[in-house]
C-alpha atoms as a PDB file:
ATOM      1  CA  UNK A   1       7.466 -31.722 -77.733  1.00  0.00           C
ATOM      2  CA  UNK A   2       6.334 -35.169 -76.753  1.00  0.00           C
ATOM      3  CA  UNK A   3       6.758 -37.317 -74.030  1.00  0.00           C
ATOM      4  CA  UNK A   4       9.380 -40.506 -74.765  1.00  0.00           C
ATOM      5  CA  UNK A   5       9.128 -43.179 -73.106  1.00  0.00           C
ATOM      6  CA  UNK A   6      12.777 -43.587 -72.097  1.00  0.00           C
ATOM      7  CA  UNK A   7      14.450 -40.190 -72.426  1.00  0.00           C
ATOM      8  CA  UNK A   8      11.477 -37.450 -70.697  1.00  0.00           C
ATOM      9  CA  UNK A   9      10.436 -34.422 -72.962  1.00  0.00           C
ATOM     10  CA  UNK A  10      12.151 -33.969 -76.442  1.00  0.00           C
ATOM     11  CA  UNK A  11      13.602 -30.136 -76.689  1.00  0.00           C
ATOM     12  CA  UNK A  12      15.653 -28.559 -79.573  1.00  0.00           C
ATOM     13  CA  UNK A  13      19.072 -26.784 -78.488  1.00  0.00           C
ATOM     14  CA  UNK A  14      20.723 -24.506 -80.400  1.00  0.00           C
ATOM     15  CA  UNK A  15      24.040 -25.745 -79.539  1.00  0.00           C
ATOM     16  CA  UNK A  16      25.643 -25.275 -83.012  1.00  0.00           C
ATOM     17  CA  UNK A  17      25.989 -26.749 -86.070  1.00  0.00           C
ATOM     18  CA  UNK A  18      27.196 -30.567 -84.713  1.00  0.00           C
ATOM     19  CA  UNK A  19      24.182 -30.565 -82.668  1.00  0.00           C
ATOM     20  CA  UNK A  20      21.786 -34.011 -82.282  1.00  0.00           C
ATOM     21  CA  UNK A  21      17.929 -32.945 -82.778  1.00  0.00           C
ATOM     22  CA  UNK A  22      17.011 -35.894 -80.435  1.00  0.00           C
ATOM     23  CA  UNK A  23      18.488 -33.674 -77.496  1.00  0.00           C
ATOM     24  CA  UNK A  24      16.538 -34.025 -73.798  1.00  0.00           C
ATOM     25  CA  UNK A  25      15.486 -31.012 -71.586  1.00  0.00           C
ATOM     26  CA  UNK A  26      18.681 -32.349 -69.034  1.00  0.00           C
ATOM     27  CA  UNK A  27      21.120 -31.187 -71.518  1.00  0.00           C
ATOM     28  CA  UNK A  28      19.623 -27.844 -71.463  1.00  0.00           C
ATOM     29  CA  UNK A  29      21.639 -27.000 -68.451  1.00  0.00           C
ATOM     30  CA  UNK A  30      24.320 -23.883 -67.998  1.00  0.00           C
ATOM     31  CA  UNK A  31      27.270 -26.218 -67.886  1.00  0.00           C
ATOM     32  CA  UNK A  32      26.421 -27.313 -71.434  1.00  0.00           C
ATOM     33  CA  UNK A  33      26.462 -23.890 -72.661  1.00  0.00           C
ATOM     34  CA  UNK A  34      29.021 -22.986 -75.193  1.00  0.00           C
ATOM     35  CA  UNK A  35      29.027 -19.265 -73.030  1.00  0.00           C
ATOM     36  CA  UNK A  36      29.492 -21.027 -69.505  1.00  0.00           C
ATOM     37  CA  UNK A  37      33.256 -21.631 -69.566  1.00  0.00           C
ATOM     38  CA  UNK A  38      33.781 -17.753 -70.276  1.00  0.00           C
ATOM     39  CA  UNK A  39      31.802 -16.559 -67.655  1.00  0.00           C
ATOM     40  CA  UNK A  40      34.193 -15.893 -64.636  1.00  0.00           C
ATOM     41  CA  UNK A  41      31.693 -17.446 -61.610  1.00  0.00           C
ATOM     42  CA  UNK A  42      33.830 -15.987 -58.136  1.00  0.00           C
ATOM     43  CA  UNK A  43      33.849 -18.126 -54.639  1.00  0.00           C
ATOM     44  CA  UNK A  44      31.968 -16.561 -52.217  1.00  0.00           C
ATOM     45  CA  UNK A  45      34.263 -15.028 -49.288  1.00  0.00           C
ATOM     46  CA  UNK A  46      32.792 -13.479 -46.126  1.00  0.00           C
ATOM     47  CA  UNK A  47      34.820 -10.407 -44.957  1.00  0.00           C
ATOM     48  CA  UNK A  48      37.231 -10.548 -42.632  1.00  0.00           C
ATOM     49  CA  UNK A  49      35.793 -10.006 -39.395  1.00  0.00           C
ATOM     50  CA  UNK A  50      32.202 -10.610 -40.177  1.00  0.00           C
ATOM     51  CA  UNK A  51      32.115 -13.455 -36.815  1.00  0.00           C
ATOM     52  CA  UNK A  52      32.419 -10.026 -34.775  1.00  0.00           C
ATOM     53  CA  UNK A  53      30.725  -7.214 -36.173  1.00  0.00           C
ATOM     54  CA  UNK A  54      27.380  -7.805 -34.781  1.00  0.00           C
ATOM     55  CA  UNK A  55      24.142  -6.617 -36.477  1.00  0.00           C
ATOM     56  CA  UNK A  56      21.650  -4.294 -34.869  1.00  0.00           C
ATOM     57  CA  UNK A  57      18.770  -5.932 -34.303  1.00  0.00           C
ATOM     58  CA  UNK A  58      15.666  -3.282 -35.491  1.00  0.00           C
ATOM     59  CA  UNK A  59      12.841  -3.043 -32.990  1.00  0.00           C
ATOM     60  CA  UNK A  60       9.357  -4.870 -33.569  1.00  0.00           C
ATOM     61  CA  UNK A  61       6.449  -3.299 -33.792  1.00  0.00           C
ATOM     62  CA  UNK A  62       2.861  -3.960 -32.725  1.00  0.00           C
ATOM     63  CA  UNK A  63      -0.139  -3.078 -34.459  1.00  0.00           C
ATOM     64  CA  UNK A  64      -2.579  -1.343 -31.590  1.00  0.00           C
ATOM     65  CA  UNK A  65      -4.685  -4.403 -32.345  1.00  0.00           C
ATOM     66  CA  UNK A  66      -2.139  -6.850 -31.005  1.00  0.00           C
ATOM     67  CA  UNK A  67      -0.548  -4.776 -28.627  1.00  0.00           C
ATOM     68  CA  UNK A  68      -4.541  -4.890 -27.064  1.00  0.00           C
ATOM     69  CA  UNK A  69      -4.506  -8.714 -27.762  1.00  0.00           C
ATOM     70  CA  UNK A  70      -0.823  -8.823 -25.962  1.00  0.00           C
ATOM     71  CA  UNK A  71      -1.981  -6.772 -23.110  1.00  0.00           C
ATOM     72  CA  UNK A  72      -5.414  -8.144 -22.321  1.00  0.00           C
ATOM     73  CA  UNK A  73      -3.662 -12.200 -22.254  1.00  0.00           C
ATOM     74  CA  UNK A  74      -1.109 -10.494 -20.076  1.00  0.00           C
ATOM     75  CA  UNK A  75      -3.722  -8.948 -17.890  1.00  0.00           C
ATOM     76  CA  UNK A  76      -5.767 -12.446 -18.090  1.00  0.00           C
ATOM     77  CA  UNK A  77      -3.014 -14.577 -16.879  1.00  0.00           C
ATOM     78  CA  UNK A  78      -1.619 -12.382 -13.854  1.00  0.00           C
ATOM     79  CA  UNK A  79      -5.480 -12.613 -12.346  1.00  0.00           C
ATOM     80  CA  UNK A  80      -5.576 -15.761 -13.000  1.00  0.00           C
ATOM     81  CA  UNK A  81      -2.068 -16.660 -10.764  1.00  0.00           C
ATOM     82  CA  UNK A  82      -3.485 -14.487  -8.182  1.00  0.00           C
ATOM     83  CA  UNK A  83      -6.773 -16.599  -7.873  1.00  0.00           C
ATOM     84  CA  UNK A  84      -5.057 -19.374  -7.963  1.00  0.00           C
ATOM     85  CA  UNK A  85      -2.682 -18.137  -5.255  1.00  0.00           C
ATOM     86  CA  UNK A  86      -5.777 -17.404  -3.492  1.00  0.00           C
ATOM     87  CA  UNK A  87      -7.504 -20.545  -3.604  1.00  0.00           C
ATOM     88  CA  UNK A  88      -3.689 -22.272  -2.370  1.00  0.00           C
ATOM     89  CA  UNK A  89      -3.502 -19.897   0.988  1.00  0.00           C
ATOM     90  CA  UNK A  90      -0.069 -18.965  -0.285  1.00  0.00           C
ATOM     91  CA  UNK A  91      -1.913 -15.051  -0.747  1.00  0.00           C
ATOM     92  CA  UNK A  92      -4.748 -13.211   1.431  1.00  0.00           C
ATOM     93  CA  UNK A  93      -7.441 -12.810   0.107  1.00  0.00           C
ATOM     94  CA  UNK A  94      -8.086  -8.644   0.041  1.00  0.00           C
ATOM     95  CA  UNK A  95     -10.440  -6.883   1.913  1.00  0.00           C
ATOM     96  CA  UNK A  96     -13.815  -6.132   0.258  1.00  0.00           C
ATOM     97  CA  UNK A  97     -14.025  -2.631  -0.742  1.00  0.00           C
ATOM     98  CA  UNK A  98     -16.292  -0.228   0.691  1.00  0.00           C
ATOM     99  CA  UNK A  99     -18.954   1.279  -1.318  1.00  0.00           C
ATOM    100  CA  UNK A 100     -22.048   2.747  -0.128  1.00  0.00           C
ATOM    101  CA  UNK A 101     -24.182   0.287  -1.830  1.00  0.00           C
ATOM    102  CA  UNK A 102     -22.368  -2.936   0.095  1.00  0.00           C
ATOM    103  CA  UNK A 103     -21.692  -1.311   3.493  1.00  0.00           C
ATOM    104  CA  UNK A 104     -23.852  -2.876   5.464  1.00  0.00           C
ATOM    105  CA  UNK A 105     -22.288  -6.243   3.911  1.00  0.00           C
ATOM    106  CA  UNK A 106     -18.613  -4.810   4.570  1.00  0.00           C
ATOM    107  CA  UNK A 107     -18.377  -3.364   8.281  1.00  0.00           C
ATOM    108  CA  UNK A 108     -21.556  -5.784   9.779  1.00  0.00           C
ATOM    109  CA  UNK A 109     -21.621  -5.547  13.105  1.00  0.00           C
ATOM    110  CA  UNK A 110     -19.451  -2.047  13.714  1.00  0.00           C
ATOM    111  CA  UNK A 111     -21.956  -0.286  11.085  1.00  0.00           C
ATOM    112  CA  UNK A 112     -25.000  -0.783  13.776  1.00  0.00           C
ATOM    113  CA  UNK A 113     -23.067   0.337  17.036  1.00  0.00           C
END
């Protein structure tokens, strides 16, 4: 179990009775195996029409907290294109509403008459 300097880690294999002791960890693959050659290994085949049969795809859901997250960037960005719209003169600008506190401020001169 020591490093070599030209061959890596030294590991015994149990490979039978003609086998070397000064055996590397590389020979310790599956193709070496004595078992290997009697194991029948198949080629994978994809059915036939697999190209058509097409998968449902399952629905994803949110968790509330990013369905709030989704909703609130959503909400963000629409406002956003509408003040900008604004500010461009491609939009009106809407009326101010009319509350009791700002009517004076709203209707002006048609709140004295």
């Amino acid at each position: 179990n020591t490093p070599k300097a030209g061959g890596g880690l030294k590991v015994a294999i149990n490979t039978g009775p003609s086998a070397a002791s000064d055996a590397t960890y590389g020979d310790a693959s599956l193709e070496n195996s004595r078992y290997h050659k009697l194991v029948i290994h198949p080629v994978p085949v994809k059915p036939l029409g697999a190209d058509k049969v097409k998968v449902p795809e399952l629905p994803v859901y949110l968790t509330k907290k990013e369905a709030k997250r989704i909703r609130r960037q959503t909400r963000k960005e629409r406002e956003e294109e509408r003040k900008d719209k604004i500010a461009l003169g491609l939009m009106e600008a809407p009326e101010p509403k009319l509350k009791l506190g700002n009517f004076m401020k709203v209707l002006g001169d048609q709140a004295i008459s």
